[in-house]
Structures are given as structure tokens and as C-alpha cells.
N, C-alpha and C. Protein backbone atom coordinates (compact mmCIF):
# COMPACT_ATOMS: atom_id res chain seq x y z
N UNK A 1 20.80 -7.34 -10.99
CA UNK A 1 19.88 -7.22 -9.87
C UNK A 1 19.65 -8.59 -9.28
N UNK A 2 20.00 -8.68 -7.96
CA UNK A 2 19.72 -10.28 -7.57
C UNK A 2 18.03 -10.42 -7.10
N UNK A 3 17.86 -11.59 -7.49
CA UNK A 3 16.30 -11.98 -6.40
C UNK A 3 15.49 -11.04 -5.42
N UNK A 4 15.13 -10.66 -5.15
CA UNK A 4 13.47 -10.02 -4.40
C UNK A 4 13.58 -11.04 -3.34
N UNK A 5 14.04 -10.61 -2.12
CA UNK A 5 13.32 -11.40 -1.19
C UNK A 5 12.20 -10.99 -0.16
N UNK A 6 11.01 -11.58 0.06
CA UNK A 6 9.80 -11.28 0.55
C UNK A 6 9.67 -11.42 1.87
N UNK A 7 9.40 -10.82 3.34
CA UNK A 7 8.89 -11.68 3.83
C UNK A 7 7.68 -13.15 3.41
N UNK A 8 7.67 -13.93 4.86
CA UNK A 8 6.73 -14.69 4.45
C UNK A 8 6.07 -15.38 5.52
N UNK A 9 5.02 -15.82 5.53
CA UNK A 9 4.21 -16.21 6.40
C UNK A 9 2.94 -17.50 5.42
N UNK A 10 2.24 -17.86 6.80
CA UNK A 10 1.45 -19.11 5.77
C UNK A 10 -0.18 -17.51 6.28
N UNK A 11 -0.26 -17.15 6.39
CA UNK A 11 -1.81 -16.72 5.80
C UNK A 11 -1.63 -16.17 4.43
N UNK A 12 -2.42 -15.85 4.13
CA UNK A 12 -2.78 -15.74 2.58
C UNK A 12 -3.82 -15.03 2.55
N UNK A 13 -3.93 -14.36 0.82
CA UNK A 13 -4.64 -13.21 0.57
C UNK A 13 -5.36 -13.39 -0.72
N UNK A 14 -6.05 -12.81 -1.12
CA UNK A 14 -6.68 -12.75 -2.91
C UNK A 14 -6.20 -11.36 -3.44
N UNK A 15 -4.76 -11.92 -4.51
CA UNK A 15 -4.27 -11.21 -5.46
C UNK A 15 -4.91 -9.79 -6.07
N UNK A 16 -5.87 -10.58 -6.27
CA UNK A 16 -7.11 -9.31 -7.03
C UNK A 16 -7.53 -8.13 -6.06
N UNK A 17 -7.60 -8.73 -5.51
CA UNK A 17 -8.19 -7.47 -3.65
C UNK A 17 -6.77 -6.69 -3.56
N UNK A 18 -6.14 -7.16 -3.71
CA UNK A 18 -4.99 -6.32 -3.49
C UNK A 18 -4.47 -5.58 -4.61
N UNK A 19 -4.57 -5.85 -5.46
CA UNK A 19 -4.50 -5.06 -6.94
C UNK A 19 -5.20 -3.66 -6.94
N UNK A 20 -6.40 -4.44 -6.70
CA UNK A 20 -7.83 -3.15 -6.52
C UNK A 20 -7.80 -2.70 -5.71
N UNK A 21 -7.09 -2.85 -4.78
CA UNK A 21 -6.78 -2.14 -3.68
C UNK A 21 -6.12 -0.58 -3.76
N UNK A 22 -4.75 -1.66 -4.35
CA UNK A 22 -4.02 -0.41 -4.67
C UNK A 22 -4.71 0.36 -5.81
N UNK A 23 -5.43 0.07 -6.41
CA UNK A 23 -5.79 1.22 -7.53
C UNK A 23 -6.44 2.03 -6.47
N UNK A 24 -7.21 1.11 -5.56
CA UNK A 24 -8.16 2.58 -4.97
C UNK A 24 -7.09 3.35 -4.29
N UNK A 25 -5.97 2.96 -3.69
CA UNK A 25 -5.20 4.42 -2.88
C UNK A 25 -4.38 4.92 -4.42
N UNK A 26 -4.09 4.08 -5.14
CA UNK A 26 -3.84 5.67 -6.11
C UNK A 26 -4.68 6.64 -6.63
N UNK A 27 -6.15 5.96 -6.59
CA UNK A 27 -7.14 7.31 -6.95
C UNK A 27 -7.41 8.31 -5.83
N UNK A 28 -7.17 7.87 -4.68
CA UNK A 28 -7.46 8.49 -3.53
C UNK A 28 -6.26 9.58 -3.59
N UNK A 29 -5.22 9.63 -3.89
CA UNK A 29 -4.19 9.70 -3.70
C UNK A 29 -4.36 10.76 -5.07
N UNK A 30 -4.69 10.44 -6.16
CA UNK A 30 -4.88 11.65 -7.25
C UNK A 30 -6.07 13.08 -6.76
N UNK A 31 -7.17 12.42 -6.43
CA UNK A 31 -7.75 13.29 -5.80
C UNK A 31 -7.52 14.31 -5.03
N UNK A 32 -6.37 13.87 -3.91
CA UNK A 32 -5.74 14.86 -3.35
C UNK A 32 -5.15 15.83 -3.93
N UNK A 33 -4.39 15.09 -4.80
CA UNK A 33 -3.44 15.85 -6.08
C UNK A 33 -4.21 16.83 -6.39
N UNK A 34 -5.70 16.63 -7.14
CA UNK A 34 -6.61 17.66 -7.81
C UNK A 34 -6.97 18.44 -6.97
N UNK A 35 -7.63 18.02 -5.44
CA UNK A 35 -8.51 19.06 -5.11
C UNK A 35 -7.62 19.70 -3.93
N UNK A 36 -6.29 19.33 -3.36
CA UNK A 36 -5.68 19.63 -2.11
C UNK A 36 -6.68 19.36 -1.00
N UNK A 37 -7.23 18.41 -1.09
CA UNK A 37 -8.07 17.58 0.26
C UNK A 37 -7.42 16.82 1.23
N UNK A 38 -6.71 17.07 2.01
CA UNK A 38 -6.50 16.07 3.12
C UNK A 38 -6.81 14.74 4.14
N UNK A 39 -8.36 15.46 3.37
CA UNK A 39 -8.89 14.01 4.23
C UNK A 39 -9.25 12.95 3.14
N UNK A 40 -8.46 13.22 1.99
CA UNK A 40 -8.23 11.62 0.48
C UNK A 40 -7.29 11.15 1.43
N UNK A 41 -6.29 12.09 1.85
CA UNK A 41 -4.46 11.11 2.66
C UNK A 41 -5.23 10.69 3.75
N UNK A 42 -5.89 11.26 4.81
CA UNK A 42 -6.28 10.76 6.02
C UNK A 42 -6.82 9.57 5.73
N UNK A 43 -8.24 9.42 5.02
CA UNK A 43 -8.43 7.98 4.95
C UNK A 43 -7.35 6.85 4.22
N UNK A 44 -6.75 7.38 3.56
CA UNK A 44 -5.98 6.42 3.17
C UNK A 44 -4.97 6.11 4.31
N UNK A 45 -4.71 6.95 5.39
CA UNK A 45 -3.32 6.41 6.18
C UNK A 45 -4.50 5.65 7.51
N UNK A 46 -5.33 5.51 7.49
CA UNK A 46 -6.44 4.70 8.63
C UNK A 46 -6.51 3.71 7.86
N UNK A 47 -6.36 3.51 6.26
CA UNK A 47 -7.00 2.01 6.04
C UNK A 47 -5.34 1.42 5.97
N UNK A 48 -3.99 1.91 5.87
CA UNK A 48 -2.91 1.59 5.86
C UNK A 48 -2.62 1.27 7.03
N UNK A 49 -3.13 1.55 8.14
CA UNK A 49 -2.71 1.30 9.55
C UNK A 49 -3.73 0.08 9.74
N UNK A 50 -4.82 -0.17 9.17
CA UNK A 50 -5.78 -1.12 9.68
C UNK A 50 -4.67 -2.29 9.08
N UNK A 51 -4.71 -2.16 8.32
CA UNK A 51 -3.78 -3.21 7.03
C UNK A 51 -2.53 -3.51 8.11
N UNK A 52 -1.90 -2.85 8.24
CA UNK A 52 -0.33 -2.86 8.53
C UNK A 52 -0.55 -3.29 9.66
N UNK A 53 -1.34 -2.81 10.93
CA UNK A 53 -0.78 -3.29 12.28
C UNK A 53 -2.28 -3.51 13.07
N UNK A 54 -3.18 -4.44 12.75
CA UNK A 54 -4.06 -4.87 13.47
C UNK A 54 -4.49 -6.02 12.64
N UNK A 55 -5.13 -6.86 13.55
CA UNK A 55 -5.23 -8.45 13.19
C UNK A 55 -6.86 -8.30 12.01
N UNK A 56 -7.15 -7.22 11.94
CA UNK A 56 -8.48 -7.51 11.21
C UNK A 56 -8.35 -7.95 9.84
N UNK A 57 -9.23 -8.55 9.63
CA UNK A 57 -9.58 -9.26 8.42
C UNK A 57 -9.25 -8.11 7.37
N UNK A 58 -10.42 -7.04 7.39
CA UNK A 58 -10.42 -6.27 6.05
C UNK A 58 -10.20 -4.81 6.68
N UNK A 59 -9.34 -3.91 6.03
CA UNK A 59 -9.77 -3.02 5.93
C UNK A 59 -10.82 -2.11 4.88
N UNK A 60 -11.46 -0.78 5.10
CA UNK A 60 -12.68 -0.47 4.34
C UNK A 60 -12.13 -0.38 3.06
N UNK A 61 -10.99 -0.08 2.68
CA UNK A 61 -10.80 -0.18 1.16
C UNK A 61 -10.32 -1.72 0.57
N UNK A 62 -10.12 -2.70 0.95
CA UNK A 62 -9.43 -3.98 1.35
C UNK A 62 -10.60 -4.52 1.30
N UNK A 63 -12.11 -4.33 2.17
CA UNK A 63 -13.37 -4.89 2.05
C UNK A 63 -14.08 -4.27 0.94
N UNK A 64 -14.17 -2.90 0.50
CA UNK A 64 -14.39 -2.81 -0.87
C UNK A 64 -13.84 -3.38 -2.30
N UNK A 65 -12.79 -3.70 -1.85
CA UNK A 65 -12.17 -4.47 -3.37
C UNK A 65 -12.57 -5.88 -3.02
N UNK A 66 -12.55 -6.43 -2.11
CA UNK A 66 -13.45 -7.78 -1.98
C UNK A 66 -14.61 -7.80 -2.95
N UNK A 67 -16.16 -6.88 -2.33
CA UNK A 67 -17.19 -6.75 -2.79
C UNK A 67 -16.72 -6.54 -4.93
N UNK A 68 -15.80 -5.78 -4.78
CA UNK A 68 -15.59 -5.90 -6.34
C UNK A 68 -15.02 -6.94 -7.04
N UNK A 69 -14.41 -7.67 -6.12
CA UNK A 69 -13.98 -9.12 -6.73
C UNK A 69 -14.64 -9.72 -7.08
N UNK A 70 -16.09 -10.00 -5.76
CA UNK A 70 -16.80 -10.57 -6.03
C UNK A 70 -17.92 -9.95 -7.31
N UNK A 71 -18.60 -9.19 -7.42
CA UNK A 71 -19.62 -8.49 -8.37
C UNK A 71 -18.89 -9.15 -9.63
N UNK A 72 -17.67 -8.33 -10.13
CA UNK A 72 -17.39 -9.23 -11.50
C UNK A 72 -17.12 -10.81 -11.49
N UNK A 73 -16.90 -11.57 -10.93
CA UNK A 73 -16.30 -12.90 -10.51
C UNK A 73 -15.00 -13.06 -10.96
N UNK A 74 -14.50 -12.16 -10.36
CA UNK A 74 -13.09 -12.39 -10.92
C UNK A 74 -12.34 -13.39 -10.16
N UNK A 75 -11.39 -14.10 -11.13
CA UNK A 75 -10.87 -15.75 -10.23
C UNK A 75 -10.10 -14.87 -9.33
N UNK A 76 -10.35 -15.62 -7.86
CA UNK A 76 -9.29 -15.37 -6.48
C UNK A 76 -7.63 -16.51 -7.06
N UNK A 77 -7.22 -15.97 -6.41
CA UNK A 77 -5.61 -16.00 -6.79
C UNK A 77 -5.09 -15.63 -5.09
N UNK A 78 -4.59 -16.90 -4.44
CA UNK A 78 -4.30 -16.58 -3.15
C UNK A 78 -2.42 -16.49 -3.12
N UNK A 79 -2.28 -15.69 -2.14
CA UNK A 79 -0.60 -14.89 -2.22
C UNK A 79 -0.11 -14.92 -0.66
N UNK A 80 0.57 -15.29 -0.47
CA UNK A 80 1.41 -14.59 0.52
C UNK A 80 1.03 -13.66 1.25
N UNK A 81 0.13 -13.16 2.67
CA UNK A 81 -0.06 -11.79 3.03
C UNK A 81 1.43 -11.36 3.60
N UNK A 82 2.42 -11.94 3.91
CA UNK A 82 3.41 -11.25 4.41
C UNK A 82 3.71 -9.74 3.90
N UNK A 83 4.55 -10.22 2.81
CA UNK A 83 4.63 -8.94 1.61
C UNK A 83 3.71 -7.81 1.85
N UNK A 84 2.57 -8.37 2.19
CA UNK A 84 1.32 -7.23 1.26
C UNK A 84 1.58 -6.14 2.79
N UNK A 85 1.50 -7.13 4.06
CA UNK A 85 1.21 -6.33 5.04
C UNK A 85 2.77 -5.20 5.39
N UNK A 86 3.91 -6.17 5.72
CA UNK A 86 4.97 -5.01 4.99
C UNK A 86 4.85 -4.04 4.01
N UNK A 87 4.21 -4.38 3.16
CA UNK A 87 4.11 -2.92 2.29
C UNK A 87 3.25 -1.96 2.88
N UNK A 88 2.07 -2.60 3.39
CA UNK A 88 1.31 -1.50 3.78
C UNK A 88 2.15 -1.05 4.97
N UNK A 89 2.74 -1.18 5.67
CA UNK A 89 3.52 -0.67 7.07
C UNK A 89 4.44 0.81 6.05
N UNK A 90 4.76 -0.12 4.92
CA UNK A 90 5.91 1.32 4.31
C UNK A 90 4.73 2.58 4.15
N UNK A 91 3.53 1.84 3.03
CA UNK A 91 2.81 2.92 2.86
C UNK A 91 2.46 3.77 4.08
N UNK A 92 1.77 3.13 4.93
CA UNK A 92 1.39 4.19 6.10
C UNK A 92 2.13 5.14 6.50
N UNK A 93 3.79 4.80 6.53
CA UNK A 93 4.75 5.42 6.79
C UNK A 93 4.49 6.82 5.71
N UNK A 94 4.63 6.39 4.01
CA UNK A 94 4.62 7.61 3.11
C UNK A 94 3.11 8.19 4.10
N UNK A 95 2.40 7.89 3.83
CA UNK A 95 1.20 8.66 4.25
C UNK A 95 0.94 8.99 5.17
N UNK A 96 1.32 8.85 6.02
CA UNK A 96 1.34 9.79 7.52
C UNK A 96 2.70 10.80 7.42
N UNK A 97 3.60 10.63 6.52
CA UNK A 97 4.45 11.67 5.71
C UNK A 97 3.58 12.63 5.11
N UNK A 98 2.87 12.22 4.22
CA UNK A 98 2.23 13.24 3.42
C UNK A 98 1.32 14.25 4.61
N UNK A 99 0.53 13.73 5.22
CA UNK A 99 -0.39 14.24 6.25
C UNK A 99 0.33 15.19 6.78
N UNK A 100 1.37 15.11 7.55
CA UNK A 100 2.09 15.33 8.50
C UNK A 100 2.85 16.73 7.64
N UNK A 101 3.43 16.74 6.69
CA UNK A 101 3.97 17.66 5.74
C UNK A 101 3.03 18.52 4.89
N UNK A 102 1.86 18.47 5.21
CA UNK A 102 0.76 19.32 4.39
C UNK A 102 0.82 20.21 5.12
N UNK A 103 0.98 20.22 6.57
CA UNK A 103 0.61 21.04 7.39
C UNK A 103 2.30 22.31 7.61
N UNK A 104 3.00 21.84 6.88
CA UNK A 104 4.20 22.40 7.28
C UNK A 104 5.08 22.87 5.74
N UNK A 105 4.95 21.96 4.92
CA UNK A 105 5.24 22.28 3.20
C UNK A 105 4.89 21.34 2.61
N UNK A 106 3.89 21.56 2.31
CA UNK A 106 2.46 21.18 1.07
C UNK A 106 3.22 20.75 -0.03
N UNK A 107 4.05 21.38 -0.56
CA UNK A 107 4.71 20.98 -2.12
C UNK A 107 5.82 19.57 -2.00
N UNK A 108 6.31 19.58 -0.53
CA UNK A 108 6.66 18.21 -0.22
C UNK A 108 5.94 17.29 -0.23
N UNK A 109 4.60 17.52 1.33
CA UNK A 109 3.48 16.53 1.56
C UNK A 109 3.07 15.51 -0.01
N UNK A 110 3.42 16.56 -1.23
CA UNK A 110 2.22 16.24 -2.74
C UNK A 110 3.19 15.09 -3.34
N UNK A 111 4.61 15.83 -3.38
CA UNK A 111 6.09 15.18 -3.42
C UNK A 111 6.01 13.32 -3.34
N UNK A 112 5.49 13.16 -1.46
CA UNK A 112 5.64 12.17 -1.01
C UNK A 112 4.33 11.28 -1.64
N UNK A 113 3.75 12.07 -1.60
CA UNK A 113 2.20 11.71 -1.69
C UNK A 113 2.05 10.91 -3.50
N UNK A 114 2.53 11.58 -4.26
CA UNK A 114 2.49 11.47 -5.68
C UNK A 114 3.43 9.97 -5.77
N UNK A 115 4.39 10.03 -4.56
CA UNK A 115 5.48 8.70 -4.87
C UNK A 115 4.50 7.21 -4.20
N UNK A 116 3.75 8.14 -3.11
CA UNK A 116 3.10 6.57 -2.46
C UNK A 116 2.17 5.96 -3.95
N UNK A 117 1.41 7.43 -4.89
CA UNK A 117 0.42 7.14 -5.78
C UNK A 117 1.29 5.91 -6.79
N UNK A 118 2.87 6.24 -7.07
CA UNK A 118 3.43 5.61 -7.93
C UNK A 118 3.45 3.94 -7.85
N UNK A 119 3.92 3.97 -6.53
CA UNK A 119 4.41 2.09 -5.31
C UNK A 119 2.55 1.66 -6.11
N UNK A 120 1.57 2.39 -5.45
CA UNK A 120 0.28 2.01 -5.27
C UNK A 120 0.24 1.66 -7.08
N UNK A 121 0.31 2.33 -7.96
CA UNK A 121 -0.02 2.31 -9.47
C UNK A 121 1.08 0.56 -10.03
N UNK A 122 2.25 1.02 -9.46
CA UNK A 122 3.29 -0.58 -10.12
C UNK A 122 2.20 -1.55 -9.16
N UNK A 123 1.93 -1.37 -8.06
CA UNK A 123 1.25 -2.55 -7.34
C UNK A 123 0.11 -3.20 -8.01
N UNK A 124 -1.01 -2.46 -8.49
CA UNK A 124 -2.08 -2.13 -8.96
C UNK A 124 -2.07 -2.79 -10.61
N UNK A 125 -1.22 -2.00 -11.13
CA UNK A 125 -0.98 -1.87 -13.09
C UNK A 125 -0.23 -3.58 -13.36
N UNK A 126 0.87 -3.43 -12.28
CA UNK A 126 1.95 -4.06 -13.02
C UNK A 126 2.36 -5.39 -12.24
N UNK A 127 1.59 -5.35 -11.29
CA UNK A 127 1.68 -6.14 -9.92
C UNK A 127 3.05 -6.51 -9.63
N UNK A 128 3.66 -5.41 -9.13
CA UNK A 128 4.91 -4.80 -8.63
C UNK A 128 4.95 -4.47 -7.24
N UNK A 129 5.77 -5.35 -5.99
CA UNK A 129 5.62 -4.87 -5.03
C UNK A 129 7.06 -3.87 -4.94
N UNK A 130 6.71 -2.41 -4.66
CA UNK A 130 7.81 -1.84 -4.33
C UNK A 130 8.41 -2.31 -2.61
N UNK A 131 7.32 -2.87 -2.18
CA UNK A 131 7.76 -3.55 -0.66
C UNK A 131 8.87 -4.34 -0.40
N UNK A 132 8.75 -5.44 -1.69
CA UNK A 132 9.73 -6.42 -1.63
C UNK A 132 11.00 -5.67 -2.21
N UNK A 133 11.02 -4.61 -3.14
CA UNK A 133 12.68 -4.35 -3.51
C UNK A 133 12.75 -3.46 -2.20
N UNK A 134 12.62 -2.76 -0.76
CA UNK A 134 12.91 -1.99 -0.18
C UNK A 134 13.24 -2.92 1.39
N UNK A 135 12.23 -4.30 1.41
CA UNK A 135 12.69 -5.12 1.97
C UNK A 135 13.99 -5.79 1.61
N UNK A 136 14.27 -6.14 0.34
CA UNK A 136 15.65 -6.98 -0.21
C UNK A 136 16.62 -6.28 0.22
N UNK A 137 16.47 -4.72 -0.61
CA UNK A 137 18.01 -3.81 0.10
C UNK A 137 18.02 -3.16 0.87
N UNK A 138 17.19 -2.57 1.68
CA UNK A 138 17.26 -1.70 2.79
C UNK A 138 17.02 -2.82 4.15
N UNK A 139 15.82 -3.76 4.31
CA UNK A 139 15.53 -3.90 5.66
C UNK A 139 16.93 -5.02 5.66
N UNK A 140 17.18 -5.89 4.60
CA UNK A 140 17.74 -7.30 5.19
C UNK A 140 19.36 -6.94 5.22
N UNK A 141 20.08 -6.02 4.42
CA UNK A 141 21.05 -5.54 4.86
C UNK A 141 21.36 -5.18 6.27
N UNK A 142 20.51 -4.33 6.51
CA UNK A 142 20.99 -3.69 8.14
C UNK A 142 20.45 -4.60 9.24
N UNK A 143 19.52 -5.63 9.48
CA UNK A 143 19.29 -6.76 10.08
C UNK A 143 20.15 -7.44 10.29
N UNK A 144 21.09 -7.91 8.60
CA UNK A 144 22.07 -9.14 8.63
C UNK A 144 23.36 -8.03 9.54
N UNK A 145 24.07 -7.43 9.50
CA UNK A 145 24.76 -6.80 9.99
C UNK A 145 24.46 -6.82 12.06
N UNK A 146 23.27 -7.05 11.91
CA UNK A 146 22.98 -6.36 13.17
C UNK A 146 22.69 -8.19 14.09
């Protein structure tokens, strides 16, 4: 397996916020699982779009894991936002999948939905960006070609 390559940019992020982040869309994301609620995916694909394609600071789950950074004092650890915000662009993508497929076959929508919970859990557990292996072989292949 060669190197992970990331986008990259000079703003920067706190590691931890983003960890806790992703735990919160995988719980959001189980919930659905349990109760077949749609509006666990809906908010999650509004705070993926805040993330992914607008200049704001926080989104509401992004500003809640802040507030939890802060309460425990857990050390900030600043990262790269490139990565983070590419990933969220993929996620929004799964999750406006899932949304979008509830309404048409549900056992897919859960399908897609259960895989965004997975990206979100390695992100979260293992601090694993599935962003960067989908950037390495999918985006920079067909770029370099192009």
C-alpha cells in the first residue's frame, strides 16, 4: 500500500473536535439504524454541508464537540483542516445518499447509511481518515490523467 496522500491547506483544526465529532455522526447515524428516523440523516447531512462547503467556523455538531473539548480539558492538537473538510464533502455525499434512498429503498438508504456510521467510527475510534485513502486512489488518479 503506498502513502495516503491528503489534501492540504495552512488553516487548521483541533484533532479532538473532530474525533468527537465523528462519534457524534456515528451515534446519530445508529439511531437511525434503531428507530428508522430520518431526521438523525437530515441533521447529519446539514451539519456535513455546513462543514464541507461554507466558510463557517463551526458547524452545530463541530461546535458541540468544541464545548466538549473544552468541559473535560482535553489537550487541543491542531491538524490540517484540508483532509477533514474533503471528508466531510464525501460524507455529505453518503448522506444525502442515505436521505435520498429512504424514500425509494430503505434497506439501501440503511446500507449506505451504516457505511457512512463505519468512515465516522475509524475517524472517531481509530483516527482513520477514510477521506484520505479515497482521495489517494480515486480523486488523484483521474485528476493526474486529466
Amino acid at each position: 500500500m503506498k502513502a495516503l496522500i491528503c489534501p492540504v491547506s495552512t488553516q487548521r483544526i483541533n484533532r479532538k473536535v473532530v474525533r468527537i465529532t465523528g462519534f457524534m455522526m456515528a451515534t446519530m447515524i445508529a439511531l437511525f439504524a434503531i428507530t428508522g428516523s430520518i431526521y438523525f440523516i437530515i441533521a447529519i447531512t446539514i451539519d456535513y454541508f455546513i462543514r464541507a462547503f461554507t466558510s463557517l467556523k463551526y458547524s452545530p455538531f463541530s461546535w458541540l464537540a468544541g464545548q466538549i473539548t473544552r468541559l473535560f480539558k482535553l489537550k487541543e492538537i491542531q491538524i490540517d483542516k484540508a483532509p477533514k473538510i474533503f471528508a466531510s464533502r464525501v460524507g455529505f455525499l453518503f448522506a444525502l445518499a442515505t436521505v435520498i434512498l429512504y424514500y425509494f429503498h430503505p434497506t439501501s438508504s440503511l446500507i449506505v447509511g451504516l457505511t457512512l456510521m463505519g468512515f465516522a467510527l475509524l475517524e472517531s475510534v481509530f483516527d482513520f481518515c477514510v477521506g484520505c485513502v479515497v482521495y489517494t486512489y480515486v480523486v488523484i488518479p483521474i485528476f493526474k490523467e486529466s
